[in-house]
Protein backbone atom coordinates (compact mmCIF):
# COMPACT_ATOMS: atom_id res chain seq x y z
CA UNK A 1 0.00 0.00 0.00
CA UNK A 2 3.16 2.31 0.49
CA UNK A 3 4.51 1.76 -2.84
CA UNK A 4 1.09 2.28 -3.86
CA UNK A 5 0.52 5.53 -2.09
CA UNK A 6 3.97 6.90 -3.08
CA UNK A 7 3.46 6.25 -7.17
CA UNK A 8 0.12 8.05 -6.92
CA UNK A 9 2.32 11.04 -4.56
CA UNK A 10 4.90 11.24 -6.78
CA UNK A 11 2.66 12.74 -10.12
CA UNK A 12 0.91 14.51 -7.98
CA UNK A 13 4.17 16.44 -7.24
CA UNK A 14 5.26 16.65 -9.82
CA UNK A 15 2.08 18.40 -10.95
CA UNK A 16 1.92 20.77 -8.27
CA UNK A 17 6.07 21.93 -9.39
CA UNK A 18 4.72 21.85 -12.89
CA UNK A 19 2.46 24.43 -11.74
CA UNK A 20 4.28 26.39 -9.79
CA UNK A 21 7.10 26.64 -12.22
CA UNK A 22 3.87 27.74 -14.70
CA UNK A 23 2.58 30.07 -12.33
CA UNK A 24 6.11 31.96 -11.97
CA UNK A 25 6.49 32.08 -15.91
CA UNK A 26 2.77 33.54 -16.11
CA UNK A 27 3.70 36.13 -13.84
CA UNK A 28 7.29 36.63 -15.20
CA UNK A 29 5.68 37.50 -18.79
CA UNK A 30 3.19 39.63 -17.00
CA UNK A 31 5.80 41.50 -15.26
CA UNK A 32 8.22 42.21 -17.77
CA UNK A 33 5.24 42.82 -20.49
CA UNK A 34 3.88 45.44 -18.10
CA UNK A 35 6.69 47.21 -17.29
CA UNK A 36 7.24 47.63 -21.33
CA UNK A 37 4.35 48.82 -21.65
CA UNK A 38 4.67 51.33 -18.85
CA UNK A 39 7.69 52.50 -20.67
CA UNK A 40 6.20 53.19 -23.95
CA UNK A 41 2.93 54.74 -22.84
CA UNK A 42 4.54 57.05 -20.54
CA UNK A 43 8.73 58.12 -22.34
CA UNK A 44 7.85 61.47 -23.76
CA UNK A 45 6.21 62.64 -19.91
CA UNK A 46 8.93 61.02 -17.99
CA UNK A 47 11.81 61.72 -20.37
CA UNK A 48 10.58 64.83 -21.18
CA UNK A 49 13.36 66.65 -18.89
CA UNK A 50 16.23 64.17 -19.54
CA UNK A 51 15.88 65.12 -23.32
CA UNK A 52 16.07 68.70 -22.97
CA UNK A 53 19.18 68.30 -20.93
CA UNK A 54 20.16 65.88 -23.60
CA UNK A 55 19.28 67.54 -26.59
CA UNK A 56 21.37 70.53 -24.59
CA UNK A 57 24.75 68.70 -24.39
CA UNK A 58 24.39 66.53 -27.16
CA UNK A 59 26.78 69.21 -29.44
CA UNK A 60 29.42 68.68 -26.46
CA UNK A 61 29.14 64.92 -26.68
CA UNK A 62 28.97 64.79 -30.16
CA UNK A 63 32.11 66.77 -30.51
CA UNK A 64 33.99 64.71 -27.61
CA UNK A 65 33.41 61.78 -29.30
CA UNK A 66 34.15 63.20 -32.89
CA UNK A 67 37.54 64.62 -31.38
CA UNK A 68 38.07 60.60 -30.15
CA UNK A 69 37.31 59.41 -33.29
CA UNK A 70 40.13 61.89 -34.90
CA UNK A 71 42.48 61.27 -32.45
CA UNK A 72 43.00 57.44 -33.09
CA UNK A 73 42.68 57.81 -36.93
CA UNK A 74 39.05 56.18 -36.90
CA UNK A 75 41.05 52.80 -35.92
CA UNK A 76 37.39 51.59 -34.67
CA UNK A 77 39.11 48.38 -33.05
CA UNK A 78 41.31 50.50 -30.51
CA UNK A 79 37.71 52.92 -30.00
CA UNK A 80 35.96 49.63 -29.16
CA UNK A 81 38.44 48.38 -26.59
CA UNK A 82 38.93 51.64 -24.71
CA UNK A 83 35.01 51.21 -24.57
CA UNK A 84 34.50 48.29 -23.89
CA UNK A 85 37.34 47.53 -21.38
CA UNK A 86 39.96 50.00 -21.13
CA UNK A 87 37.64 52.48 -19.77
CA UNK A 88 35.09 50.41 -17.40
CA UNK A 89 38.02 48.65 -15.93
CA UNK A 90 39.26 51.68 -14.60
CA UNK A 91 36.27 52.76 -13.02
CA UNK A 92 36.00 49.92 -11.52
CA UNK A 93 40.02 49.88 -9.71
CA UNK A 94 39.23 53.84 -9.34
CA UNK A 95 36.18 52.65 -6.98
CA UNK A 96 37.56 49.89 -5.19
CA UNK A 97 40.91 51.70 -4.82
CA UNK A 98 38.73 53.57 -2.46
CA UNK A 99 36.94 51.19 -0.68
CA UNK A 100 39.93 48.58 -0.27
CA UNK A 101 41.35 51.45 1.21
CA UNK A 102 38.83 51.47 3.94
CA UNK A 103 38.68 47.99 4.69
CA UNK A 104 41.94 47.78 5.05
CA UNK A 105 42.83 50.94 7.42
CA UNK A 106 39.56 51.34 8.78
CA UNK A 107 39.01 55.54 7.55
CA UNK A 108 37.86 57.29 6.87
CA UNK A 109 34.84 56.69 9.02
CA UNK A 110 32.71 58.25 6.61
CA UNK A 111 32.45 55.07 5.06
CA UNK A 112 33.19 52.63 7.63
CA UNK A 113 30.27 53.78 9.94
CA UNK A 114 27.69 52.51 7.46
CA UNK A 115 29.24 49.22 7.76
CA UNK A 116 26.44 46.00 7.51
CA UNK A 117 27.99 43.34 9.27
CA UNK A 118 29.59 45.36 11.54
CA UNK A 119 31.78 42.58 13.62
CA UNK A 120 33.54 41.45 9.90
CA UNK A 121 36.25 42.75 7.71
CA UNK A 122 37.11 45.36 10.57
CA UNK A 123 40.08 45.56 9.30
CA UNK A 124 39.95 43.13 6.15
CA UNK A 125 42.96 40.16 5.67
CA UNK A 126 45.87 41.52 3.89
CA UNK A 127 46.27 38.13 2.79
CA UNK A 128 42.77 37.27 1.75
CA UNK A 129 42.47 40.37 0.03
CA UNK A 130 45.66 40.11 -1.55
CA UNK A 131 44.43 36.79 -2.89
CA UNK A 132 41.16 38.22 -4.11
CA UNK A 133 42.66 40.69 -6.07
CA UNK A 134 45.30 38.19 -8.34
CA UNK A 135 41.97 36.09 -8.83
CA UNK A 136 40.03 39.01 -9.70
CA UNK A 137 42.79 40.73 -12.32
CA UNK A 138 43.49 36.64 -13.51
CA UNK A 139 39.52 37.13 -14.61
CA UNK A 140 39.98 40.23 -16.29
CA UNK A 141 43.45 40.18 -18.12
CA UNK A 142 42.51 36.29 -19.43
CA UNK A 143 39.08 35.69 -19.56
CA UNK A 144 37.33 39.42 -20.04
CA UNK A 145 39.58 40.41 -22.47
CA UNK A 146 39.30 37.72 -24.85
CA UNK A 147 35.86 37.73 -24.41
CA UNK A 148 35.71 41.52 -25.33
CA UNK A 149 37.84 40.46 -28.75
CA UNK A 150 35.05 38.03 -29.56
CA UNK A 151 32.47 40.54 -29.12
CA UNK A 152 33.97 43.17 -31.48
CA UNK A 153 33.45 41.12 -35.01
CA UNK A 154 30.12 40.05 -33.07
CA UNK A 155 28.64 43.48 -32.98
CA UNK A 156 30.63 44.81 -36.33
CA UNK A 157 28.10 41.80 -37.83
CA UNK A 158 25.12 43.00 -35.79
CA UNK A 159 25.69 47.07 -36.80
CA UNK A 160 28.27 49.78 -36.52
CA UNK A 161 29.89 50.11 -33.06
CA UNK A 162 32.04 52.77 -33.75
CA UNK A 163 29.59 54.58 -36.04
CA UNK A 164 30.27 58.91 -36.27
CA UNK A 165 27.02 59.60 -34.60
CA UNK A 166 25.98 58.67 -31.25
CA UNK A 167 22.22 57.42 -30.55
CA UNK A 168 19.35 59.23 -29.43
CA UNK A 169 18.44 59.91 -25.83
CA UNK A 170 15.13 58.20 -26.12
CA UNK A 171 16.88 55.13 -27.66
CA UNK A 172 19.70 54.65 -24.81
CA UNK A 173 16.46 54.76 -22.63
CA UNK A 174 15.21 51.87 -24.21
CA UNK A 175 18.33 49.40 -24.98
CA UNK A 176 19.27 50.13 -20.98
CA UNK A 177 15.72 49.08 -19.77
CA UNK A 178 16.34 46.25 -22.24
CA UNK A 179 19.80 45.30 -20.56
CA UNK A 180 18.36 45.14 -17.14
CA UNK A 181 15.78 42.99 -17.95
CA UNK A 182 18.34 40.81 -19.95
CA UNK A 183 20.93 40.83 -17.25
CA UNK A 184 17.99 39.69 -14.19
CA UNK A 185 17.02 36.99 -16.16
CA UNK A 186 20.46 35.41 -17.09
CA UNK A 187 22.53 36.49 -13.81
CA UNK A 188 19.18 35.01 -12.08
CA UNK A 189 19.22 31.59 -13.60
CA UNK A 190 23.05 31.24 -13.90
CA UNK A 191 23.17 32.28 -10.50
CA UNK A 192 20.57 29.62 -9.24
CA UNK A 193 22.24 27.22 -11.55
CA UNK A 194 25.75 27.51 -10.02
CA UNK A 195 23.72 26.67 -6.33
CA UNK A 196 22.85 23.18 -7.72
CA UNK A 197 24.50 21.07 -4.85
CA UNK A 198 25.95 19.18 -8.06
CA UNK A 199 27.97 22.10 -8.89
CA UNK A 200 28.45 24.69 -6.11
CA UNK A 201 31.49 23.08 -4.12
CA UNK A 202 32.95 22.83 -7.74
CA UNK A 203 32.49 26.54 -8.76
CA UNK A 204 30.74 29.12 -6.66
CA UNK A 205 32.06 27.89 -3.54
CA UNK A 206 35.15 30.02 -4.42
CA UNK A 207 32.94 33.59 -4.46
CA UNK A 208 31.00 32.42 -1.21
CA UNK A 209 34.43 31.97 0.54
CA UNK A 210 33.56 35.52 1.74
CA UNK A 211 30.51 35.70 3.90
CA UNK A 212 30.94 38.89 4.38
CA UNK A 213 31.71 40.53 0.97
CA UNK A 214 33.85 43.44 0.07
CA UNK A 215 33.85 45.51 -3.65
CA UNK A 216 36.56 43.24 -5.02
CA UNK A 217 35.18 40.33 -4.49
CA UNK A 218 32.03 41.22 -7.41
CA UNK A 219 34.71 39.54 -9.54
CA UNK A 220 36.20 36.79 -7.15
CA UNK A 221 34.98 33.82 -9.03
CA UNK A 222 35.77 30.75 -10.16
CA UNK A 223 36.65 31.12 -14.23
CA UNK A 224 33.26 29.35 -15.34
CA UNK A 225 31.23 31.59 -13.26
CA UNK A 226 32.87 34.82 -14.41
CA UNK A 227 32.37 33.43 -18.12
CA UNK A 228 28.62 32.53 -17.62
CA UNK A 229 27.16 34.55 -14.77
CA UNK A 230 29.88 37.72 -14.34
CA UNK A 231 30.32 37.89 -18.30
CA UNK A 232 27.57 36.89 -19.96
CA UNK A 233 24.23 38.36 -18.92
CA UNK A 234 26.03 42.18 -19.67
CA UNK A 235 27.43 41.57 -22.96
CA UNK A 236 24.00 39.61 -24.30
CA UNK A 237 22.01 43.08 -24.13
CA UNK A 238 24.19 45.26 -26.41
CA UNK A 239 24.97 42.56 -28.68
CA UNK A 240 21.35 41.84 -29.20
CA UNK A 241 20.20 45.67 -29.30
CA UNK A 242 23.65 46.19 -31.80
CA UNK A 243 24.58 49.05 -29.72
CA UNK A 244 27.25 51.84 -29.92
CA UNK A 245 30.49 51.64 -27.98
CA UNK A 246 29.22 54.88 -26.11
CA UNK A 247 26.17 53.14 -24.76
CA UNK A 248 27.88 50.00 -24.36
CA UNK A 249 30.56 51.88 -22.36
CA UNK A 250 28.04 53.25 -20.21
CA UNK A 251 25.95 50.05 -19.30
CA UNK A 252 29.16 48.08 -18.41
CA UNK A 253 30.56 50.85 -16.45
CA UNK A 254 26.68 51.19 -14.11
CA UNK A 255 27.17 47.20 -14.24
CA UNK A 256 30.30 46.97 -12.79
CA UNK A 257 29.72 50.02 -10.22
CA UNK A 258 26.26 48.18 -9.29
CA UNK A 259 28.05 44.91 -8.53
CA UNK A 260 30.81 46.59 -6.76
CA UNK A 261 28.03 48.20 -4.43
CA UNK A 262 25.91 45.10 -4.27
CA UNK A 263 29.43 43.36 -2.50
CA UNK A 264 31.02 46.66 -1.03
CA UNK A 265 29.75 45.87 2.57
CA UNK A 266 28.71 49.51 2.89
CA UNK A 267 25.22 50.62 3.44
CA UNK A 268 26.27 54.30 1.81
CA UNK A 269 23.84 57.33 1.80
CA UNK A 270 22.61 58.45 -1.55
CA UNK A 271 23.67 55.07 -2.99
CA UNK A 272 21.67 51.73 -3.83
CA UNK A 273 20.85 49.54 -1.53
CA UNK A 274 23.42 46.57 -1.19
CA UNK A 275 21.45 44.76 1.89
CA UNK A 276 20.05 42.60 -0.68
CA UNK A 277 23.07 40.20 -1.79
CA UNK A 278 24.76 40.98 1.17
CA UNK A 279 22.07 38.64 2.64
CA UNK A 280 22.37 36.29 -0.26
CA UNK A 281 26.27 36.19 1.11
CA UNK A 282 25.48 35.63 4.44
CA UNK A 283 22.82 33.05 3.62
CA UNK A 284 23.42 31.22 0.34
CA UNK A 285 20.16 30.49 -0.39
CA UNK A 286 18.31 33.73 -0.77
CA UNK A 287 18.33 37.05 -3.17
CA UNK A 288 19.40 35.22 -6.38
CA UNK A 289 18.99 38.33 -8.94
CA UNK A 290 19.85 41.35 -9.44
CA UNK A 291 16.98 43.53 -9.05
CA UNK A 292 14.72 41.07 -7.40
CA UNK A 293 12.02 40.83 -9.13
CA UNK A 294 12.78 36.86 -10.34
CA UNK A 295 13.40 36.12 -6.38
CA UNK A 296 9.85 37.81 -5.62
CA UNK A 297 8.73 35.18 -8.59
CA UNK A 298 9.93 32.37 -7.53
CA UNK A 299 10.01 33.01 -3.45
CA UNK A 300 13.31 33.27 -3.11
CA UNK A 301 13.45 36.36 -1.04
CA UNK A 302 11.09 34.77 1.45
CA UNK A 303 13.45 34.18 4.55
CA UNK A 304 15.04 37.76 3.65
CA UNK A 305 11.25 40.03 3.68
CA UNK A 306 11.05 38.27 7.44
CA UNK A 307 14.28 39.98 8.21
CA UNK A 308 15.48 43.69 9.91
CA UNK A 309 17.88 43.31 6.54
CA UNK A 310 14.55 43.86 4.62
CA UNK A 311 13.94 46.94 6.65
CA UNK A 312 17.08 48.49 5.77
CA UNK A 313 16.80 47.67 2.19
CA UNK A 314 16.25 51.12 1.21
CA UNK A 315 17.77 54.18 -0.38
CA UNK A 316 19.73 55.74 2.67
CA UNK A 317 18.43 59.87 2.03
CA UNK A 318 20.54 61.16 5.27
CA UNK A 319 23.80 60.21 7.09
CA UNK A 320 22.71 57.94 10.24
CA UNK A 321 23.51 54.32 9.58
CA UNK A 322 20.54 52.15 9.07
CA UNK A 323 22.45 49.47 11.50
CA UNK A 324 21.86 52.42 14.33
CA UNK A 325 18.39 53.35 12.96
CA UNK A 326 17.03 49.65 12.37
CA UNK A 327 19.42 48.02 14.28
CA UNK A 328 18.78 44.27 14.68
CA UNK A 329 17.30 42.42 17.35
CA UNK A 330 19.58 41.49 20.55
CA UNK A 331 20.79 38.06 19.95
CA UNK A 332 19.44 35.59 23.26
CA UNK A 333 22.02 34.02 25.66
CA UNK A 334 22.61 30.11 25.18
């Protein structure tokens, strides 16, 4: 009768997972398909500032990148590498040049006060960090840059990269809302993927060897994940939209200052929230994505809404820490 029972449980299960997983893609498509839609019926009122200030500067930028163009002979391979790498990799050392600075000495307190797990990385390893850091340039110098080479003849064959005139305002509105989506969807999946118990202790054991993250570590991966879930979901968006080095420069620049954030450590004012993966860091098995909205799909925020971490997952508008103004709850006495 066991056996029995269990063959008729075991459809059944697999029924109710079938619909679930249905239910989350039903929603997904309603989700996404709404916020498109929200975007097109409403660009010219919301944008309608952004394109006077663009339609304002756009001589300037126009000339800047004319005056580029001049200045390396139209050699559009060289254009498309300071763009593509050259130029977001430095904003990327630039920024956590300053923040490995403060884990490390502990000033200035500025930045160190907004601090969210306040009893880690206070100061930081020398030697971890050190170690992050070769892993991190390893990822760039051998496995970024020859993806970036790849990409070039990729986008030549979807459009003109390097093209004399640089998109509209209302188009670089569209291919980054296109991005985002793009990026949540394969960082999301890759991400879950690389949690399989199959695979984790293979690859992204290595990035979850900091429970407590710092900047660096955005890139501390294993070389699979940084291919597939670092890589990847960023590059897929311009290559699909064919975009211009310009926008392209742009997007992976926010990218890599977003991830940088989301692992910083820092709660800062005026900057986005990073309580989010911090939890997933401290956790493992919560806040998947990038902006959420595939964890709110699938439930995969639930242990993380139930949390003060929740609370503080906000834009910080003033200069008092969110660990002193939602401080967590007093930990009981074994």
């Amino acid at each position: 009768m066991r056996k029995e029972a269990t063959a008729v449980s075991q459809p059944a299960q697999l029924h109710r997972v079938d619909g679930h997983l249905w239910d989350s893609v039903k929603k997904a498509t309603f989700v996404l398909g709404s916020g498109l839609f929200f975007f097109a019926a409403f660009r010219n009122s919301v944008t309608w500032h952004f394109q006077r200030f663009w339609g304002a500067s756009g001589d300037f930028w126009q000339t800047l990148w004319g005056m580029l163009y001049s200045y390396f002979g139209g050699n559009e391979w060289v254009l498309f590498f300071l763009g593509t790498m050259i130029i977001p990799t430095a904003v990327f050392w630039a920024f956590n040049g300053i923040l490995m600075f403060a884990d490390t000495t502990g000033k200035p307190s500025f930045i160190t006060r907004y601090r969210i797990q306040v009893d880690k990385n206070n100061p930081v390893d020398p030697a971890k960090l050190r170690q992050a850091v070769k892993k991190v340039l390893f990822n760039q110098l051998f496995l970024s840059v020859p993806m970036v080479i790849v990409m070039y003849p990729v986008m030549k064959w979807r459009g003109n990269p390097c093209g004399p005139e640089l998109p509209t305002f209302h188009w670089v509105l569209l291919e980054f809302f296109v991005f985002g989506l793009i990026e949540e969807v394969l960082f999301y999946y890759s991400h879950r993927l690389f949690h399989h118990p199959a695979i984790y202790r293979y690859v992204h054991k290595v990035h979850h060897e900091w429970t407590a993250p710092i900047g660096v570590v955005s890139l501390y991966a294993h070389p699979l994940e940084h291919i597939l879930a670092n890589m990847l979901p960023p590059i897929v968006g311009p290559v699909l939209m064919g975009s211009h080095v310009a926008t392209t420069m742009l997007w992976f620049c926010m990218a890599l200052l977003t991830t940088t954030i989301s692992h910083c450590g820092y709660h800062l004012p005026f900057l986005p929230s990073p309580e989010f993966h911090d939890f997933h860091h401290l956790k493992f098995n919560q806040c998947f994505g990038v902006l959420g909205v595939l964890d709110r799909l699938h439930g995969t925020d639930a242990i993380f809404k139930t949390t003060k971490a929740n609370e503080r997952h906000i834009l910080l508008l003033n200069f008092t820490p969110l660990s002193e103004s939602v401080p967590d709850p007093p930990k009981q006495k074994k």
